[in-house]
C-alpha atoms as a PDB file:
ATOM      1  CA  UNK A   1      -6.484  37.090 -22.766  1.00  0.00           C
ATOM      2  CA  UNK A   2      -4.405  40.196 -21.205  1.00  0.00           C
ATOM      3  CA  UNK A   3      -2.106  40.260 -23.796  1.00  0.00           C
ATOM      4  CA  UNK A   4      -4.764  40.342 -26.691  1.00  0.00           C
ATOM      5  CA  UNK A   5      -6.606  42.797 -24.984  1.00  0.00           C
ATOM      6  CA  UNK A   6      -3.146  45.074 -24.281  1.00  0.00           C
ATOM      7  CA  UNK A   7      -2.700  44.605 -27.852  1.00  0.00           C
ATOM      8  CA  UNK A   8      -5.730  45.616 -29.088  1.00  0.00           C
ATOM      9  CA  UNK A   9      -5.418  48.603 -27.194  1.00  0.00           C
ATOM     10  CA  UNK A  10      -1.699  49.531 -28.293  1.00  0.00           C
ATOM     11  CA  UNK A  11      -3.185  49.377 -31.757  1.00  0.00           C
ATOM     12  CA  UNK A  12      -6.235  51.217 -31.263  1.00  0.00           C
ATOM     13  CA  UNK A  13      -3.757  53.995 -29.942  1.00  0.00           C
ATOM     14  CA  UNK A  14      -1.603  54.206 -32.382  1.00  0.00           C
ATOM     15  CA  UNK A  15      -4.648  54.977 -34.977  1.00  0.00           C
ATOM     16  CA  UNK A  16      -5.801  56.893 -32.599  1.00  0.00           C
ATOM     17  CA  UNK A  17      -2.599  59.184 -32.153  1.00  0.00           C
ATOM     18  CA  UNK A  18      -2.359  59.093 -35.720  1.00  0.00           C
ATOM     19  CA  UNK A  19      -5.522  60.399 -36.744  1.00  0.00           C
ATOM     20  CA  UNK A  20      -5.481  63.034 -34.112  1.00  0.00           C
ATOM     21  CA  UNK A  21      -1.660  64.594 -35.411  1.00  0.00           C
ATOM     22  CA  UNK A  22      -3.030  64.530 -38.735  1.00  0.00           C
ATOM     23  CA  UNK A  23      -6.242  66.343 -37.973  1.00  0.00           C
ATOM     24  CA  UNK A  24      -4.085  68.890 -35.722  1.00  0.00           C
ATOM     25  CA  UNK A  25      -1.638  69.323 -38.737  1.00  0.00           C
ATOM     26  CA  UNK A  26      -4.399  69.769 -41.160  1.00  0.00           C
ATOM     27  CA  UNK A  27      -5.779  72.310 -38.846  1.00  0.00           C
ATOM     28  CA  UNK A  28      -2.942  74.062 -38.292  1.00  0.00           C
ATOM     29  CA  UNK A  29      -1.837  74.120 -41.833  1.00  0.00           C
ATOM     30  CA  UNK A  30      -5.623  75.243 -43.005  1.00  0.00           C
ATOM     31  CA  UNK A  31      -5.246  78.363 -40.287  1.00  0.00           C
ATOM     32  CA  UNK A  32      -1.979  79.167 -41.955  1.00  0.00           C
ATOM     33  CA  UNK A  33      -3.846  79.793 -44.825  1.00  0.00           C
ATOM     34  CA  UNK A  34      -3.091  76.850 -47.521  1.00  0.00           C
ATOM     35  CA  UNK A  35      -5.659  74.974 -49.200  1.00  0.00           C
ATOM     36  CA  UNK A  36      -5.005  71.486 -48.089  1.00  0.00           C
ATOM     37  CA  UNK A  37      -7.868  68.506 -47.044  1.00  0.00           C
ATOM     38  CA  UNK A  38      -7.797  65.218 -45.767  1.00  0.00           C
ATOM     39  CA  UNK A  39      -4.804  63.210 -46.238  1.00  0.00           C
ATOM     40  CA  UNK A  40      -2.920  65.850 -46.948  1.00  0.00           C
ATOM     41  CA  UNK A  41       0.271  64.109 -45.928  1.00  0.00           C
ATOM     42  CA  UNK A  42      -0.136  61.724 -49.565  1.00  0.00           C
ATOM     43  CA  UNK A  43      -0.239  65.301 -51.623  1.00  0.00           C
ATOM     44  CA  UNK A  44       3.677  65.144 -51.042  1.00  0.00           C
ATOM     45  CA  UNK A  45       5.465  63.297 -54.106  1.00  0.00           C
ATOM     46  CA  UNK A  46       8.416  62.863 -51.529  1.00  0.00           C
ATOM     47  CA  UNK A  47       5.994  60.813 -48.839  1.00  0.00           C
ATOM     48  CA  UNK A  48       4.526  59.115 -51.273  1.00  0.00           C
ATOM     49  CA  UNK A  49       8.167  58.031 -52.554  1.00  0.00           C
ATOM     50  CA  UNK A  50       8.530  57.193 -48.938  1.00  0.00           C
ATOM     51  CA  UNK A  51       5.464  54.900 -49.035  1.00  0.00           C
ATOM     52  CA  UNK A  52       6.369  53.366 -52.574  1.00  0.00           C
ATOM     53  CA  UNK A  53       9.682  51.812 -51.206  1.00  0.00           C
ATOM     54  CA  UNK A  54       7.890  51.107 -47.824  1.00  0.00           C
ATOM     55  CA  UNK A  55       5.046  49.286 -49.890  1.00  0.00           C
ATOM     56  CA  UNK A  56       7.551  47.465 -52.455  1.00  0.00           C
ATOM     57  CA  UNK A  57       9.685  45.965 -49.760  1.00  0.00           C
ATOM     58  CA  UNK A  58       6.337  44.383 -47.739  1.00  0.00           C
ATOM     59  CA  UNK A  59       5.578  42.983 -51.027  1.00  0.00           C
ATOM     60  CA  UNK A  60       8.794  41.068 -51.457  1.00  0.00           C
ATOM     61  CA  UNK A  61       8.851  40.346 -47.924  1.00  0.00           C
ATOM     62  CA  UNK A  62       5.078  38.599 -48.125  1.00  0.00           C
ATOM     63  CA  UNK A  63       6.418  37.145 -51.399  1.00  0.00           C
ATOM     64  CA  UNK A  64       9.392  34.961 -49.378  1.00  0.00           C
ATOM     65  CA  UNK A  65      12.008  36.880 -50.831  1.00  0.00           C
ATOM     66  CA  UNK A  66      13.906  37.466 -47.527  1.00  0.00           C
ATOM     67  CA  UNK A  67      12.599  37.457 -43.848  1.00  0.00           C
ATOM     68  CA  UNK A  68      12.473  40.562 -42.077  1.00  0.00           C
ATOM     69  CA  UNK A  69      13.187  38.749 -38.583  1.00  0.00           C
ATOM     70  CA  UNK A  70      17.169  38.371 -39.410  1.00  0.00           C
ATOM     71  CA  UNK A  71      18.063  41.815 -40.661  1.00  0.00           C
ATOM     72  CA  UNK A  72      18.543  45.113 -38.531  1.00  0.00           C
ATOM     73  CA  UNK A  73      14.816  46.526 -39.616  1.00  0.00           C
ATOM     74  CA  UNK A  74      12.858  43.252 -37.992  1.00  0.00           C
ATOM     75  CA  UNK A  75      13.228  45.316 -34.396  1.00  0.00           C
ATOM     76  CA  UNK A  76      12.161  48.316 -35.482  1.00  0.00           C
ATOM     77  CA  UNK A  77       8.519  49.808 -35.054  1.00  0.00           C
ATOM     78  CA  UNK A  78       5.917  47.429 -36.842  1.00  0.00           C
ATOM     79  CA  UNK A  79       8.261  44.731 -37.325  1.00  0.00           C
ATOM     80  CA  UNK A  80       8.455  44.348 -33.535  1.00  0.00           C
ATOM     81  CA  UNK A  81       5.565  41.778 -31.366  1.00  0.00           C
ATOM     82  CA  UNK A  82       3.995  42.738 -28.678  1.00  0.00           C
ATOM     83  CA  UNK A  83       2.088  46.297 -27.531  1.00  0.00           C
ATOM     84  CA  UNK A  84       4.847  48.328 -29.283  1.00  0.00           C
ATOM     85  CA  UNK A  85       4.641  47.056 -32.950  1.00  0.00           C
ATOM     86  CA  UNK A  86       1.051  46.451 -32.312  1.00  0.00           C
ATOM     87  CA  UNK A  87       1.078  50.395 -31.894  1.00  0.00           C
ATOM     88  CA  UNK A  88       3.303  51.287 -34.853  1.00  0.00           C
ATOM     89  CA  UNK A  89       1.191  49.134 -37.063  1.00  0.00           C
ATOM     90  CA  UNK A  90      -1.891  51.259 -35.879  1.00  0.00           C
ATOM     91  CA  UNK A  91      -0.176  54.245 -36.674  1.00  0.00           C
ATOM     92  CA  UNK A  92       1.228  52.984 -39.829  1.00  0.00           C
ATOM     93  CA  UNK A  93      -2.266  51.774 -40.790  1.00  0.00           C
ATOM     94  CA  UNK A  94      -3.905  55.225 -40.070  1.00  0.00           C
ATOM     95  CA  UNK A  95      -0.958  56.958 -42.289  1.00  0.00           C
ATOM     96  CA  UNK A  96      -2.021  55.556 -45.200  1.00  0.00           C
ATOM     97  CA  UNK A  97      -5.184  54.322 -44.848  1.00  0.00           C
ATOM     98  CA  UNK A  98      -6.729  58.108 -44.472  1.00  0.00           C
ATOM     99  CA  UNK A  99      -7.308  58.613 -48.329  1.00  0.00           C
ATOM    100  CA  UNK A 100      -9.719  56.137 -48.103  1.00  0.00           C
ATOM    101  CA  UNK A 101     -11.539  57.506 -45.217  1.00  0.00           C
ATOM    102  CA  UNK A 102     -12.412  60.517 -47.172  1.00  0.00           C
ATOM    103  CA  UNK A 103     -15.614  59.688 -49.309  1.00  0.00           C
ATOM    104  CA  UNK A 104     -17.198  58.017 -46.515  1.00  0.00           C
ATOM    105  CA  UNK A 105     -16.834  60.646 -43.835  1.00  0.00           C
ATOM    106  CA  UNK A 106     -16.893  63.831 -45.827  1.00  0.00           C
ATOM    107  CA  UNK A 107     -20.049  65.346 -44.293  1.00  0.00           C
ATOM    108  CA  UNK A 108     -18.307  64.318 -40.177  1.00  0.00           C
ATOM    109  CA  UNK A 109     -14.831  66.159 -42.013  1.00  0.00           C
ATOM    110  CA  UNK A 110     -16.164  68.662 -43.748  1.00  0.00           C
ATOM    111  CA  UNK A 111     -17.857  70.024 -40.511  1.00  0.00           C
ATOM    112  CA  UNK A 112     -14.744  69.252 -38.583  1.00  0.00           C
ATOM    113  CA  UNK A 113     -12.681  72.021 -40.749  1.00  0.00           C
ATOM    114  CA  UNK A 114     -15.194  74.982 -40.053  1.00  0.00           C
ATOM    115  CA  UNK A 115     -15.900  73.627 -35.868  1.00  0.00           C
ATOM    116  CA  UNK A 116     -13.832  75.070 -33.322  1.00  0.00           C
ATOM    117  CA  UNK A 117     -10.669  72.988 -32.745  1.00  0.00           C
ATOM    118  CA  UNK A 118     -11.775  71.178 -29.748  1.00  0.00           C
ATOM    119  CA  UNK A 119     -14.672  69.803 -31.369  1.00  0.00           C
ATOM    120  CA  UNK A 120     -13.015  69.356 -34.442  1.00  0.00           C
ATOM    121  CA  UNK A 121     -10.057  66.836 -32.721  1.00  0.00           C
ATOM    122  CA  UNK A 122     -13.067  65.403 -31.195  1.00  0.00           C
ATOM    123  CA  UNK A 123     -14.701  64.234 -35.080  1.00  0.00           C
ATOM    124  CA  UNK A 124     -10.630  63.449 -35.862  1.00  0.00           C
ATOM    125  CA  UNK A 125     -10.121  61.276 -32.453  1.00  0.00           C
ATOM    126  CA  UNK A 126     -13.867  59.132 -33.523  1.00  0.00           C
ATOM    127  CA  UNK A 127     -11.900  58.656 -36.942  1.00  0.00           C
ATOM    128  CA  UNK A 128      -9.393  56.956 -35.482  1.00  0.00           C
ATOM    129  CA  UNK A 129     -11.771  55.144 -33.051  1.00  0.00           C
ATOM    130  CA  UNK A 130     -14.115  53.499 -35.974  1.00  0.00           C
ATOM    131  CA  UNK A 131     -10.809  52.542 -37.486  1.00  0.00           C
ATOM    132  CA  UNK A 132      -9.363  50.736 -34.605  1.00  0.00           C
ATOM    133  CA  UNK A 133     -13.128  49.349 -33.728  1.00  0.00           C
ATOM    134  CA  UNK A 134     -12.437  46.326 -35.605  1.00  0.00           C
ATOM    135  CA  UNK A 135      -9.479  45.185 -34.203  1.00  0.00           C
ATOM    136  CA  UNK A 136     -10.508  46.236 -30.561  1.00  0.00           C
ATOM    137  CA  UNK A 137     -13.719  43.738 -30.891  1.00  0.00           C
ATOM    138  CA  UNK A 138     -11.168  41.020 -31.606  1.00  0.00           C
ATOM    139  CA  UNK A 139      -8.814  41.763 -28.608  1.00  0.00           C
ATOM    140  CA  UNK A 140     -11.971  41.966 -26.203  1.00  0.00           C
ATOM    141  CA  UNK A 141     -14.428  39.169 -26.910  1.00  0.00           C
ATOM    142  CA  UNK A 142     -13.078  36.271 -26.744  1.00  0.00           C
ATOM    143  CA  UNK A 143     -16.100  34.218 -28.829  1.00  0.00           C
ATOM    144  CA  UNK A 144     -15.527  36.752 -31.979  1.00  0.00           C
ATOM    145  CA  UNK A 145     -11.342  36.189 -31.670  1.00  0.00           C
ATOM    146  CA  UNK A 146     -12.037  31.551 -31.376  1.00  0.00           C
ATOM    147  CA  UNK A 147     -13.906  32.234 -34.898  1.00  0.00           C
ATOM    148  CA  UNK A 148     -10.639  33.228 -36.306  1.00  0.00           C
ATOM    149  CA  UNK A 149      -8.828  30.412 -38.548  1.00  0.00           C
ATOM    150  CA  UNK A 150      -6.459  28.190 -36.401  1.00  0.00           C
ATOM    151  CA  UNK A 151      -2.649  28.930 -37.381  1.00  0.00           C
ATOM    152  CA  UNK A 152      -1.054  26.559 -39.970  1.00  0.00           C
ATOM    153  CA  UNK A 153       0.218  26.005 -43.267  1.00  0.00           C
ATOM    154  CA  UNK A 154      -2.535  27.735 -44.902  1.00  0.00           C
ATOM    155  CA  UNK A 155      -0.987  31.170 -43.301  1.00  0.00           C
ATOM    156  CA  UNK A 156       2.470  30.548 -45.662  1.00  0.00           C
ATOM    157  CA  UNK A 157      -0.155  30.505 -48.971  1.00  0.00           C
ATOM    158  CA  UNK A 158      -2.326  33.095 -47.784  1.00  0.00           C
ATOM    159  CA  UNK A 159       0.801  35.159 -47.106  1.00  0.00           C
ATOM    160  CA  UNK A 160       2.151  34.677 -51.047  1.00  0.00           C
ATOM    161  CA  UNK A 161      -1.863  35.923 -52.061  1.00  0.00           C
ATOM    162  CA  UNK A 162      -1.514  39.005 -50.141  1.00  0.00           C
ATOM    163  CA  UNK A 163       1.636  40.374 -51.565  1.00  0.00           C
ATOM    164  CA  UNK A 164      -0.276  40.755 -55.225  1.00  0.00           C
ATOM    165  CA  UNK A 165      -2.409  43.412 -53.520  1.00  0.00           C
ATOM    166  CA  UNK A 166       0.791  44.909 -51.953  1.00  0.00           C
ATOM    167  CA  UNK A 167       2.131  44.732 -55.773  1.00  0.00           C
ATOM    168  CA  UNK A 168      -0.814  46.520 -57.054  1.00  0.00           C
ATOM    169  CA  UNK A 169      -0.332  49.560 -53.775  1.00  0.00           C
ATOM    170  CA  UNK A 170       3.132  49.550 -55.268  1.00  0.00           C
ATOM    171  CA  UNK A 171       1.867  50.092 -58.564  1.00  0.00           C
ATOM    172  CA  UNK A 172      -0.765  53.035 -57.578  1.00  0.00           C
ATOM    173  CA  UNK A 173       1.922  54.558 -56.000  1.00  0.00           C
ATOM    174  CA  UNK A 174       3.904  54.598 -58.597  1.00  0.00           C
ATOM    175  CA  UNK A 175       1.236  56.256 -60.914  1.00  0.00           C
ATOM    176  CA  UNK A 176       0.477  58.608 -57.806  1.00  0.00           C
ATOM    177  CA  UNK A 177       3.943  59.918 -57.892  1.00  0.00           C
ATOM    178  CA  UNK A 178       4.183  60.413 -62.017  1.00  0.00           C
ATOM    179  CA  UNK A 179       0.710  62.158 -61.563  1.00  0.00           C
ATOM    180  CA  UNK A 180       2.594  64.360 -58.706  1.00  0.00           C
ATOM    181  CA  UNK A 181       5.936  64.211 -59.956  1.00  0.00           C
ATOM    182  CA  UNK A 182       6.138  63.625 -63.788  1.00  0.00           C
ATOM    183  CA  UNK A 183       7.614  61.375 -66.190  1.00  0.00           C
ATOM    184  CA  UNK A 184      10.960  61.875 -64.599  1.00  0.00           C
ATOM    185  CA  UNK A 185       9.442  61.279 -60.662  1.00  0.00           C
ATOM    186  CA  UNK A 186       8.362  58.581 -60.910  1.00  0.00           C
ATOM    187  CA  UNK A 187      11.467  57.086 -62.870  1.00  0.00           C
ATOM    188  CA  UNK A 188      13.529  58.070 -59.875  1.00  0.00           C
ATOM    189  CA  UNK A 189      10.716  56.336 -57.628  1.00  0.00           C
ATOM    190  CA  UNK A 190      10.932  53.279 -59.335  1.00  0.00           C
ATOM    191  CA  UNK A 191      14.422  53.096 -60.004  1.00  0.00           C
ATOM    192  CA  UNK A 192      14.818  53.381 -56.185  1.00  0.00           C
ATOM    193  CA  UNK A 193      12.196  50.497 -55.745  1.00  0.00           C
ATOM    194  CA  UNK A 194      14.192  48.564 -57.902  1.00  0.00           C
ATOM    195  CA  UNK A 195      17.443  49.021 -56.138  1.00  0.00           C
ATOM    196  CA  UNK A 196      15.659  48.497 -52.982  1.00  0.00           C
ATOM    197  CA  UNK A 197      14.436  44.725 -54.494  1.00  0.00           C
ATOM    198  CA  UNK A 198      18.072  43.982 -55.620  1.00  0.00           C
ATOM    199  CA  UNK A 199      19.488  45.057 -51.760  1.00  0.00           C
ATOM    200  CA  UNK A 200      16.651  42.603 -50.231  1.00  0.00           C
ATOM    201  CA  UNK A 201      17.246  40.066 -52.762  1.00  0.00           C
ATOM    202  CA  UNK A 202      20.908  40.014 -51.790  1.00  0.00           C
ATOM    203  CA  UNK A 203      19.746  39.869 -48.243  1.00  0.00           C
ATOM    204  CA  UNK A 204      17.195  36.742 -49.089  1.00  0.00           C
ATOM    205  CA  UNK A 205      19.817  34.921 -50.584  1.00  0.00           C
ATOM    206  CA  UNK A 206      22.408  35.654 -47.288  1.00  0.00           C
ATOM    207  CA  UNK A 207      20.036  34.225 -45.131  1.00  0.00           C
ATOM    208  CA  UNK A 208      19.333  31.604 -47.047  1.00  0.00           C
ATOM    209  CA  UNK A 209      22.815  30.421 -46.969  1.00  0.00           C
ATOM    210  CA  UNK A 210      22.824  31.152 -42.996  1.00  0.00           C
ATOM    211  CA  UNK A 211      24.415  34.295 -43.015  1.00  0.00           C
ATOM    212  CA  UNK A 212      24.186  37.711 -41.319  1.00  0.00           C
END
């Protein structure tokens, strides 16, 4: 019970954090006088080149290509249990998930651009909160988090399902960056995404002979 509730909180931070160093970049950008909005951070072709190879590798990974566990990377940030990669994945989920929060909240951040900057990291910190609501109702009541599905084979099925969605980010991405970037952009992006499959392929097959 402590440590669901210590991880709901670690995530609910890290969204949290996120949402409020976004708002206070967008803020501070907007004062410098460029004309950038929400999700600003996904108007770079280089972030979102970022994101592509980020996106393309969880897909392989969900797909059973290799495991992230054995290599260097599985005790980094999200990749890691506990409060800490509970609190990366937060953050990680707030990074890109931001875009999305735009046509639903554009009256709350529209008036957060023209209110003082108190105020206005006020309507940025109850972004993050709604976002992290969710996942904080699971870690504190303990009737909503015994509904959940038991853990079992199903979760190895489930987990080849989601990496079509994860395909299909990879895809949009992809189209983001040629939008951004042009024909020759997004060659280079997925030219790198296709490296990046043939280095984790390599790995998948290591560890499936028991090595390093």
């Amino acid at each position: 019970e402590r440590e669901a509730k210590r991880e709901a909180l670690a995530y609910a931070t890290g969204v949290i954090v996120t949402c409020l160093a976004l708002g206070g970049a967008l803020l501070g950008i907007r004062a410098g006088g460029a004309a950038v909005g929400w999700a600003f951070q996904l108007q770079d072709p280089r972030i979102i080149g970022l994101l592509l190879l980020l996106v393309t590798a969880i897909a392989l990974n969900l797909a059973g290509l290799f495991e992230l566990k054995t290599i260097g990377a599985g005790e980094a940030l999200a990749a890691r249990g506990g409060a800490s990669g509970a609190f990366w994945t937060g953050a990680l989920a707030a990074f890109v998930a931001t875009p999305c929060t735009g046509p639903f909240m554009a009256a709350a951040l529209g008036a957060a651009l023209v209110l003082p900057a108190a105020a206005a990291m006020a309507v940025f910190g109850g972004l993050g909160f709604g976002l992290a609501l969710p996942f904080l109702a699971i870690g504190f009541l303990p009737w909503l988090r015994r509904r959940l599905p038991k853990p079992g084979p199903w979760m190895e099925t489930l987990r080849r399902i989601l990496s079509v969605p994860m395909f299909l980010t990879a895809l949009g991405l992809a189209w983001i960056l040629g939008r951004q970037a042009g024909v020759a952009g997004m060659t280079l992006g997925l030219g790198a995404a296709l490296l990046l499959g043939l280095a984790l392929w390599w790995a998948g097959v290591r560890q499936a002979h028991g090595r390093r």
